[in-house]
C-alpha atoms as a PDB file:
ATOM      1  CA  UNK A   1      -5.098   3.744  11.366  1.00  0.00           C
ATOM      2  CA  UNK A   2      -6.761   5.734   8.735  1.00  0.00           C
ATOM      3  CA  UNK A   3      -7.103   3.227   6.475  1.00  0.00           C
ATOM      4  CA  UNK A   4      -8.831   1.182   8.849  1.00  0.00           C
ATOM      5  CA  UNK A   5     -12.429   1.875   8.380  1.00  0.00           C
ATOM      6  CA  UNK A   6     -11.999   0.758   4.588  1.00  0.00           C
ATOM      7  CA  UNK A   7     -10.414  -2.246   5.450  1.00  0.00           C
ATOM      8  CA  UNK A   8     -12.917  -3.193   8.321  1.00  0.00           C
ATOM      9  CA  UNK A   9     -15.551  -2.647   5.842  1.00  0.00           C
ATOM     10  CA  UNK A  10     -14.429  -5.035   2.975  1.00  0.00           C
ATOM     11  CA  UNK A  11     -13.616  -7.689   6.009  1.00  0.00           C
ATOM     12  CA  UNK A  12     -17.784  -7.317   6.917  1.00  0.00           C
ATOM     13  CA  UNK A  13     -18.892  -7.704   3.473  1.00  0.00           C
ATOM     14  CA  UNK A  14     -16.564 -10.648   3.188  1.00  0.00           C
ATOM     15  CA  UNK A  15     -17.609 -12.392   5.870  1.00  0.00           C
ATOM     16  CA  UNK A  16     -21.073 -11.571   5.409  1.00  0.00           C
ATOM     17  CA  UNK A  17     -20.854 -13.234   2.029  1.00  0.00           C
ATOM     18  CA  UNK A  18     -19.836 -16.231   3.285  1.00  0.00           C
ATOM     19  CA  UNK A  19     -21.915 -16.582   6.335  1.00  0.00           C
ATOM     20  CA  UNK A  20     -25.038 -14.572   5.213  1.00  0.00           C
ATOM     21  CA  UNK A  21     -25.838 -12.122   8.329  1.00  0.00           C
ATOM     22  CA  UNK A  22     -29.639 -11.081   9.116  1.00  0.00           C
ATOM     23  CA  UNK A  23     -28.060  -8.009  10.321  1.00  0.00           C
ATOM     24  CA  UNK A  24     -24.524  -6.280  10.008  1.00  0.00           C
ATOM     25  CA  UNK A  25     -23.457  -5.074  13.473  1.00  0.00           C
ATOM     26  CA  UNK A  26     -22.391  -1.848  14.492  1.00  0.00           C
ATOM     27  CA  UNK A  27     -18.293  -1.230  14.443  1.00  0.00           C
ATOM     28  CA  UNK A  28     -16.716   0.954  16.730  1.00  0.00           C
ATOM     29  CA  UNK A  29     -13.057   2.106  17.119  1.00  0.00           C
ATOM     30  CA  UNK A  30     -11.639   3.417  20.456  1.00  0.00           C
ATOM     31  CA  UNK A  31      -8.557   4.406  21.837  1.00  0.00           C
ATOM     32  CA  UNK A  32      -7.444   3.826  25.190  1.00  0.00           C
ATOM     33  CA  UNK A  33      -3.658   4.296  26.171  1.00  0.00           C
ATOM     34  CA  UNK A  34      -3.803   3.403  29.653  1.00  0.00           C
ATOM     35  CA  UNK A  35      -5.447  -0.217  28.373  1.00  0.00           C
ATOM     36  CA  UNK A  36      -3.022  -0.497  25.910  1.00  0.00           C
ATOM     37  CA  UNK A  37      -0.213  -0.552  28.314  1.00  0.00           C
ATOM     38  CA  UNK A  38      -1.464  -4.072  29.987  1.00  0.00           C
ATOM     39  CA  UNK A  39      -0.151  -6.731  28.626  1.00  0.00           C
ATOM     40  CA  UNK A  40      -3.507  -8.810  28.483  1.00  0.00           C
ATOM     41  CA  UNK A  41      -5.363  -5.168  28.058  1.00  0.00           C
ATOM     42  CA  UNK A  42      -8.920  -5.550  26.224  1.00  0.00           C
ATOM     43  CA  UNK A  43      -8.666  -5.976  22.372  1.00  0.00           C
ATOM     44  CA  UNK A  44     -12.154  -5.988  21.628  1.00  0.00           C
ATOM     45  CA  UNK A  45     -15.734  -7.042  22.373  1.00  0.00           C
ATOM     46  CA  UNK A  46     -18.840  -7.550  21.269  1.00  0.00           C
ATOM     47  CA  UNK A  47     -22.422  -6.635  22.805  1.00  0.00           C
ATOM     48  CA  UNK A  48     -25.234  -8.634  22.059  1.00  0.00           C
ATOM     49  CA  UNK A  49     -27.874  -6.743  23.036  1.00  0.00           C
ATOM     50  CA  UNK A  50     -27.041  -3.602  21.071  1.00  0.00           C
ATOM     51  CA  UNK A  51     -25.103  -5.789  18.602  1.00  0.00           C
ATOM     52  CA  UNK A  52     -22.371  -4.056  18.306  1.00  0.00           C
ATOM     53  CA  UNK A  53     -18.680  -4.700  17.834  1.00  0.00           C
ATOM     54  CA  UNK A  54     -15.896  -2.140  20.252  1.00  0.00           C
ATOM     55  CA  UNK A  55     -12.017  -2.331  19.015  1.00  0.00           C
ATOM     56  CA  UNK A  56      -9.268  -0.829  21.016  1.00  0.00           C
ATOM     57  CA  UNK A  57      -6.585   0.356  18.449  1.00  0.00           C
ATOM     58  CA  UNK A  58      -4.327   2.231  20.232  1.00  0.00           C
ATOM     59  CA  UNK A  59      -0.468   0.714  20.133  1.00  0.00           C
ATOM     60  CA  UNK A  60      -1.591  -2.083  17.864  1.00  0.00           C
ATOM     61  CA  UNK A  61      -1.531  -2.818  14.083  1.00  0.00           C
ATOM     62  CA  UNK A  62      -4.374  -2.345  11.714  1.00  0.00           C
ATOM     63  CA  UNK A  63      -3.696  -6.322  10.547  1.00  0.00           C
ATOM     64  CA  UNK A  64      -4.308  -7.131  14.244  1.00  0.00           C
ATOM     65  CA  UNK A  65      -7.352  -4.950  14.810  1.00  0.00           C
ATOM     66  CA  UNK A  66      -8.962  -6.609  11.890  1.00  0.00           C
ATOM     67  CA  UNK A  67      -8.611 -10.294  12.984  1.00  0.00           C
ATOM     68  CA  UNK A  68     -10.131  -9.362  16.408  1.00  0.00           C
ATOM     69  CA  UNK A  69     -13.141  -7.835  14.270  1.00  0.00           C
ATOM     70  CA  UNK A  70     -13.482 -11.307  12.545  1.00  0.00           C
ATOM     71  CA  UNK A  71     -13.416 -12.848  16.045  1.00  0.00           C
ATOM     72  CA  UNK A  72     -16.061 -10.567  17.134  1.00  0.00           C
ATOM     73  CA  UNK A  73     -18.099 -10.776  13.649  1.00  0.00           C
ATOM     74  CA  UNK A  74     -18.633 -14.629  14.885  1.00  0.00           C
ATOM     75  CA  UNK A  75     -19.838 -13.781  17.958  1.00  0.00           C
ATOM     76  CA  UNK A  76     -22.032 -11.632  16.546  1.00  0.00           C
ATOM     77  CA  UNK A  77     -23.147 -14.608  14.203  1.00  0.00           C
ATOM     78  CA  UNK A  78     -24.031 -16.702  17.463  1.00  0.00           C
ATOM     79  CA  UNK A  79     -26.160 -14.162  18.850  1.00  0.00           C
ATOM     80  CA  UNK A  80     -28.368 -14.378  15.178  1.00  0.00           C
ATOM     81  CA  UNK A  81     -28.170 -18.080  15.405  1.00  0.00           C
ATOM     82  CA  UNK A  82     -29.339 -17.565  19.369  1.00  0.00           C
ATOM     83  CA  UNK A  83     -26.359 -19.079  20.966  1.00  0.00           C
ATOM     84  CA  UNK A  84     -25.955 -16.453  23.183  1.00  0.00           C
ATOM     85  CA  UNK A  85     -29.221 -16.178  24.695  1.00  0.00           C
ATOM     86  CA  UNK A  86     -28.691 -18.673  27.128  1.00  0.00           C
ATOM     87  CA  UNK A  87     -25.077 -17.459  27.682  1.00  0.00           C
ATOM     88  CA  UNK A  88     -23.800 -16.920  31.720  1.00  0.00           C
ATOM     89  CA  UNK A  89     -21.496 -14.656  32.824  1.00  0.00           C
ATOM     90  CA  UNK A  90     -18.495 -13.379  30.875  1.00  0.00           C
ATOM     91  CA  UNK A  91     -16.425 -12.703  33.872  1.00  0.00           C
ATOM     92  CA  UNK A  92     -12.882 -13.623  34.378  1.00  0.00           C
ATOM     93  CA  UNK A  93     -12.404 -17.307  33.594  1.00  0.00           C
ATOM     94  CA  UNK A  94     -15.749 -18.173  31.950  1.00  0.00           C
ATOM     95  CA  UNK A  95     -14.305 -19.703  28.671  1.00  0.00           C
ATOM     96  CA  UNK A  96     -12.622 -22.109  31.164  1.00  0.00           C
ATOM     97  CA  UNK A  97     -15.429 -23.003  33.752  1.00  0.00           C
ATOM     98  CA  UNK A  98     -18.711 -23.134  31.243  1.00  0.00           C
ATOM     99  CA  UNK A  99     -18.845 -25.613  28.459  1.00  0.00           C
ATOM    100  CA  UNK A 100     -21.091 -23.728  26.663  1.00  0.00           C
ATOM    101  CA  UNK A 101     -19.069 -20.493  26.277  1.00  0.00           C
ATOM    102  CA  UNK A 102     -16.093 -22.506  26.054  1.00  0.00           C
ATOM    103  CA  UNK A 103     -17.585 -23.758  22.613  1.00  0.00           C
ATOM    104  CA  UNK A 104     -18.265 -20.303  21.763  1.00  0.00           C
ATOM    105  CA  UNK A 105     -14.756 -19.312  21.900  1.00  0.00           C
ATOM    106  CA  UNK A 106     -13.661 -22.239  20.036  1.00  0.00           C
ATOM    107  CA  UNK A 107     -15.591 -21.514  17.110  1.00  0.00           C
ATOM    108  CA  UNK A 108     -14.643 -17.845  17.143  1.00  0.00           C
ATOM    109  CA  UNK A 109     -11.016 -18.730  17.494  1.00  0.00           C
ATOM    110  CA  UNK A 110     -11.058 -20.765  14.363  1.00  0.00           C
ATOM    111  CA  UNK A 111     -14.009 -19.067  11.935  1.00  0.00           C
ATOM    112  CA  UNK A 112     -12.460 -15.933  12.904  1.00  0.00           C
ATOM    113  CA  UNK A 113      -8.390 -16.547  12.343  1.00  0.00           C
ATOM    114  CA  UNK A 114      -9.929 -18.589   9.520  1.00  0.00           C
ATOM    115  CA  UNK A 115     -12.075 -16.190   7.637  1.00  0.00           C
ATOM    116  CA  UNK A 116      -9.582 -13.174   8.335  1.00  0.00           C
ATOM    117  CA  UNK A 117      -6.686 -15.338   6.602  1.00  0.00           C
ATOM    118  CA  UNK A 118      -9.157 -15.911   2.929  1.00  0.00           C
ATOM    119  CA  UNK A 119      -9.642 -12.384   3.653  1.00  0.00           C
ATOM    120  CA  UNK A 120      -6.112 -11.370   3.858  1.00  0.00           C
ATOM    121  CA  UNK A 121      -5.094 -13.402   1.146  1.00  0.00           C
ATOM    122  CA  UNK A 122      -7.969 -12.588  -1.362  1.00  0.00           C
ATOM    123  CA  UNK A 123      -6.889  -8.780  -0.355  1.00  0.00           C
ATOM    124  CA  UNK A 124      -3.001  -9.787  -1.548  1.00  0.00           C
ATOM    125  CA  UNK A 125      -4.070 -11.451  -4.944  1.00  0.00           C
ATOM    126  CA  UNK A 126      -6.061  -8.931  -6.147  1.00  0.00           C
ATOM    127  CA  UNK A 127      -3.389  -6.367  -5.314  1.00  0.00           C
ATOM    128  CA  UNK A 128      -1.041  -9.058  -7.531  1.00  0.00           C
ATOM    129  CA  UNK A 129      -3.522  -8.903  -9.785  1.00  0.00           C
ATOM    130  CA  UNK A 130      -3.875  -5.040 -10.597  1.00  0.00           C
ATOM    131  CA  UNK A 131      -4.006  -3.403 -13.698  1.00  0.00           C
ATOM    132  CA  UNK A 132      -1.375  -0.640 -14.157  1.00  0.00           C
ATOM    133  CA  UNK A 133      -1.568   1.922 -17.059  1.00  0.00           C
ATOM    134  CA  UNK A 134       1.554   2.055 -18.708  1.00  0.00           C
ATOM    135  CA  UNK A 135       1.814   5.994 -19.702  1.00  0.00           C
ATOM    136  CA  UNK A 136       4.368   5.150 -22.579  1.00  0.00           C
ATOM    137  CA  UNK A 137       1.686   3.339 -24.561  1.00  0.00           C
ATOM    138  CA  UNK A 138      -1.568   3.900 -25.906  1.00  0.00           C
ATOM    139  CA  UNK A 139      -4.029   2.548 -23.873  1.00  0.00           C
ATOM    140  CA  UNK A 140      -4.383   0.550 -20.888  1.00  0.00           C
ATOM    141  CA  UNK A 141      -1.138  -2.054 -20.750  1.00  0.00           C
ATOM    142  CA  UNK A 142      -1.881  -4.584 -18.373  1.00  0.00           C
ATOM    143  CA  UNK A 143       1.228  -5.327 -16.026  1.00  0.00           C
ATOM    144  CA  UNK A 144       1.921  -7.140 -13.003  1.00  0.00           C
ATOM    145  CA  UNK A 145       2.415  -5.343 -10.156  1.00  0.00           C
ATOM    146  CA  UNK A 146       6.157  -6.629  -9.879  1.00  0.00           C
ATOM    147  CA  UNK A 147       6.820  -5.205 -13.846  1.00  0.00           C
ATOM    148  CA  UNK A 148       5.274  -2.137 -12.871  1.00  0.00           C
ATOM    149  CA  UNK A 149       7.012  -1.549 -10.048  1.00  0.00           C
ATOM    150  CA  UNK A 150      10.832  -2.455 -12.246  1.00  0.00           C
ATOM    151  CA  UNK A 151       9.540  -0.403 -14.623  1.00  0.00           C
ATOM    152  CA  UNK A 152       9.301   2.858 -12.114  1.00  0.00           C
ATOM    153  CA  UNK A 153      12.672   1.942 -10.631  1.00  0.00           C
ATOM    154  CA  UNK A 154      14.072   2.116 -14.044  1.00  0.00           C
ATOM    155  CA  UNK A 155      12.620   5.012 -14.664  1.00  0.00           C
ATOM    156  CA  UNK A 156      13.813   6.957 -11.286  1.00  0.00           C
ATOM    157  CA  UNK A 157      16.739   5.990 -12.039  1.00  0.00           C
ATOM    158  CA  UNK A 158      16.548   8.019 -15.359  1.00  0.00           C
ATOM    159  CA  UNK A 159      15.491  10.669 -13.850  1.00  0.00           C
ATOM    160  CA  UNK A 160      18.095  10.510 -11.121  1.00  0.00           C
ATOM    161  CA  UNK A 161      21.107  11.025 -13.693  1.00  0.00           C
ATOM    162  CA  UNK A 162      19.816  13.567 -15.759  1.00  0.00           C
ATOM    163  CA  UNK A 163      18.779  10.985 -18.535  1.00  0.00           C
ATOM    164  CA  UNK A 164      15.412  11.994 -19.184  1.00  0.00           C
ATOM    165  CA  UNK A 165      13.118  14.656 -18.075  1.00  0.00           C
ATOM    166  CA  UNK A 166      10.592  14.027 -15.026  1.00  0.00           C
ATOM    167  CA  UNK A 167       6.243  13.881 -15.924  1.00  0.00           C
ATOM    168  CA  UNK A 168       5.287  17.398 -15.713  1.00  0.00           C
ATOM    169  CA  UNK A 169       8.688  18.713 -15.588  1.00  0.00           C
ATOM    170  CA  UNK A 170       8.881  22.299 -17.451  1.00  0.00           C
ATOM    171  CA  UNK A 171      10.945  20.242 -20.019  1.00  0.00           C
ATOM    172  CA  UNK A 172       7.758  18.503 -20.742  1.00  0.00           C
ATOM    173  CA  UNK A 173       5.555  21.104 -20.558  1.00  0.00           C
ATOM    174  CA  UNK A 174       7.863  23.503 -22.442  1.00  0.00           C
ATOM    175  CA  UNK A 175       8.052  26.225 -20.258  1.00  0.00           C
ATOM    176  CA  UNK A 176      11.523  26.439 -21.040  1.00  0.00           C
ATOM    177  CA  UNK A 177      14.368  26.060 -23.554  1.00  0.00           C
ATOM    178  CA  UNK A 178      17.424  24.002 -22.854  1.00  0.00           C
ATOM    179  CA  UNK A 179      20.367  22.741 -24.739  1.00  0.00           C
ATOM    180  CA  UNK A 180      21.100  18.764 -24.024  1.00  0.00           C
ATOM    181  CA  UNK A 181      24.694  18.588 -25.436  1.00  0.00           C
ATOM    182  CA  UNK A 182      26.166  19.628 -23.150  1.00  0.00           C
ATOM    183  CA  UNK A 183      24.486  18.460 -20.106  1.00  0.00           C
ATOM    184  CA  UNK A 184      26.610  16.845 -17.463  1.00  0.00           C
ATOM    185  CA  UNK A 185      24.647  13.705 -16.588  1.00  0.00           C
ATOM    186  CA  UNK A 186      26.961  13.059 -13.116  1.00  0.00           C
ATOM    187  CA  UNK A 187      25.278  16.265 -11.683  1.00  0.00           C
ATOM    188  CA  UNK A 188      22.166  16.518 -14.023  1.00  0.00           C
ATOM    189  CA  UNK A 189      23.167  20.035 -14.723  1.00  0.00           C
ATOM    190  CA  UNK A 190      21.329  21.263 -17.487  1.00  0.00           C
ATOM    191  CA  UNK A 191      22.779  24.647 -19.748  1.00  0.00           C
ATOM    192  CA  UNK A 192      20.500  27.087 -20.486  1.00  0.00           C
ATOM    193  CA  UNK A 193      20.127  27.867 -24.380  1.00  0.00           C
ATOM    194  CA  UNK A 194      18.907  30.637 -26.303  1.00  0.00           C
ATOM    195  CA  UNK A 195      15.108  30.833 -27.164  1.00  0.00           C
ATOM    196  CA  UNK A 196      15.895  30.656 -30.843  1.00  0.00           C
ATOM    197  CA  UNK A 197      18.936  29.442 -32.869  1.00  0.00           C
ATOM    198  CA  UNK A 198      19.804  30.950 -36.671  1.00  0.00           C
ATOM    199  CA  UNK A 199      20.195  28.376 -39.225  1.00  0.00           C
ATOM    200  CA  UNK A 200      23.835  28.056 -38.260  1.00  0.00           C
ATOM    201  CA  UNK A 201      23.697  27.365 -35.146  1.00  0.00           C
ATOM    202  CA  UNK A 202      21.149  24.743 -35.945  1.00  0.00           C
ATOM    203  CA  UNK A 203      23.714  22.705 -38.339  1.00  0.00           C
ATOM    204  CA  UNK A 204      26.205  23.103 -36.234  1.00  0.00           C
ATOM    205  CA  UNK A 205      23.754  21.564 -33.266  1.00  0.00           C
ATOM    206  CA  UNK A 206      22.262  18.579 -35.136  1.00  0.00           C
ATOM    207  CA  UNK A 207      25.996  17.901 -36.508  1.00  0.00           C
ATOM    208  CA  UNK A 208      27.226  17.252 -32.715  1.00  0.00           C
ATOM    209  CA  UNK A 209      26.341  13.692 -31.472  1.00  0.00           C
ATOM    210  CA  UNK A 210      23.225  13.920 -29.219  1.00  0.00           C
ATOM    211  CA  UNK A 211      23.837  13.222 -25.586  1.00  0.00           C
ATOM    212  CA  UNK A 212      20.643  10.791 -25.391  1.00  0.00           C
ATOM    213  CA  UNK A 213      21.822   8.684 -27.769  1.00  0.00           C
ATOM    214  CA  UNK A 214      22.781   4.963 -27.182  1.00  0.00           C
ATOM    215  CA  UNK A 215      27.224   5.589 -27.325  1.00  0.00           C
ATOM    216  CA  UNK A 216      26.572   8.785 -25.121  1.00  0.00           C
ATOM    217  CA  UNK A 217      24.679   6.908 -22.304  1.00  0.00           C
ATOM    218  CA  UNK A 218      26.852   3.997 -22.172  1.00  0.00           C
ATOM    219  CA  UNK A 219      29.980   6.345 -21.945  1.00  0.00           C
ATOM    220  CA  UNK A 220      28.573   8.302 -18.951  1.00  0.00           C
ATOM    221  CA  UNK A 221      27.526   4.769 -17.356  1.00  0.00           C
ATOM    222  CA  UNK A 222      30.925   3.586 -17.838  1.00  0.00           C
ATOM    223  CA  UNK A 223      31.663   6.627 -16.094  1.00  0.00           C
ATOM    224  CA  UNK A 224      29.346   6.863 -12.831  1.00  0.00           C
ATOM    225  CA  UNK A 225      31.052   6.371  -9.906  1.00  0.00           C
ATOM    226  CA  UNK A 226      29.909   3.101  -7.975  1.00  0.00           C
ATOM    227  CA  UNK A 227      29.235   4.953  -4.824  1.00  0.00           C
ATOM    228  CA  UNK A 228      27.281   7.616  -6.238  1.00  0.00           C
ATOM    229  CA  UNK A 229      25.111   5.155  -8.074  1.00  0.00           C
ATOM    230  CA  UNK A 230      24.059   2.919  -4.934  1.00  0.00           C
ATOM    231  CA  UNK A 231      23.391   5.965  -2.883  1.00  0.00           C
ATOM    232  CA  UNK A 232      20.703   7.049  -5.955  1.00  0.00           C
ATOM    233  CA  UNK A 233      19.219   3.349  -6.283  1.00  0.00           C
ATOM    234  CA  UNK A 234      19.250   3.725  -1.920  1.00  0.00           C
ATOM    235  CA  UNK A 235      17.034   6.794  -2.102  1.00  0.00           C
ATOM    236  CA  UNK A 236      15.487   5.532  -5.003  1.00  0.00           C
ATOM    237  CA  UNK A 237      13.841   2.724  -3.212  1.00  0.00           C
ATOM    238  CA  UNK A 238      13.345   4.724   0.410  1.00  0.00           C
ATOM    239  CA  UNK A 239      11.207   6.645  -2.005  1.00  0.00           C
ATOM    240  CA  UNK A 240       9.269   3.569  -3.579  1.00  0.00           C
ATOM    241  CA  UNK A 241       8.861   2.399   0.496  1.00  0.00           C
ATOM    242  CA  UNK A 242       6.880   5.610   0.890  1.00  0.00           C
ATOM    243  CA  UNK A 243       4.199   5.138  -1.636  1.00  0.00           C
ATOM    244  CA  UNK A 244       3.460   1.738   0.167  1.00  0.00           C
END
């Protein structure tokens, strides 16, 4: 629920766009565990004298929470439009015994579940629609969120094998001086080299075929052993779940 707030927010300013408030009601969150253990506990409610809107949050999901506030948000548009002011009691069985009220309901039923679905869906587009920097090229690439997302898979992967070093890794930031060829990319076990190699040792090193090259990675792929490799694309993507 800490995201909630931001969310509730954007779903105010949407639907004040559309229906053009005189006044943007007061939002409250509240918790109540022993209401949220009734099965037909409160959800929310709106008061239309202090014009405020009350949502019980406890046990429930934020996507639920919010289409009660677009309920509410209608209500609230009734009382500007001065439906409300003639408006009985709200006691058990009202929506069913006055016509009036009954109306009320009816149109918050629909504008709400309405407005909170072009809501939803205008959220889900523009997250479709995102921008994502691609770090391996100058500039800002522009990628769909589904490339993006391959392309940090296929990197993870990389890094889970040993294939390449991680962002900010002391590879990258040279903190430390290793020899590649003879890295076992099964384990990712790296060899620790001397800080500085004589001229020899330098031939002899650029004479041995580099382990990154294209033969050296398809040999230890031919290699990997099947189990191994769906328990690293397993964690790989428990991993991904996280950062959603």
């Amino acid at each position: 629920m800490n995201n909630i707030r931001t969310y509730a927010d954007d779903l105010l300013q949407f639907f004040h766009q559309r229906y053009k408030l005189q006044n943007k009601p007061s939002i409250f969150f509240t918790q109540d565990k022993q209401n949220s253990m009734k099965p037909f506990g409160k959800t929310a409610y709106y008061d239309p004298v202090a014009q405020s809107i009350t949502i019980y949050t406890t046990g429930r999901h934020v996507k639920d929470c919010l289409r009660s506030l677009a309920h509410e948000l209608v209500h609230h548009l009734q009382n500007e439009r001065g439906d409300l002011d003639s408006m009985g009691s709200t006691g058990p069985g009202y929506a069913q015994k006055d016509p009036h009220m009954r109306e009320m309901e009816r149109e918050a039923y629909e504008k709400g579940n309405m407005v909170f679905r072009d809501f939803e869906d205008t959220i889900k587009k523009q997250l479709g629609e995102t921008n994502y920097k691609d770090k391996d090229t100058k500039g800002e690439q522009k990628m769909s969120y589904k490339n993006w997302r391959s392309k940090e898979f296929g990197e993870m992967l990389m890094d889970k094998w040993g294939y390449k070093p991680k962002e900010k890794s002391f590879l990258n930031e040279g903190m430390g001086t290793y020899d590649l060829s003879n890295a076992d990319y099964k384990t990712a076990q790296l060899e620790e080299a001397p800080e500085e190699l004589d001229e020899e040792e330098k031939e002899d090193t650029l004479a041995e075929d580099h382990p990154m090259s294209a033969e050296a990675r398809e040999a230890v792929l031919e290699d990997l052993d099947e189990v191994a490799l769906r328990d690293a694309v397993r964690d790989i993507l428990a991993e991904m779940s996280k950062d959603n």
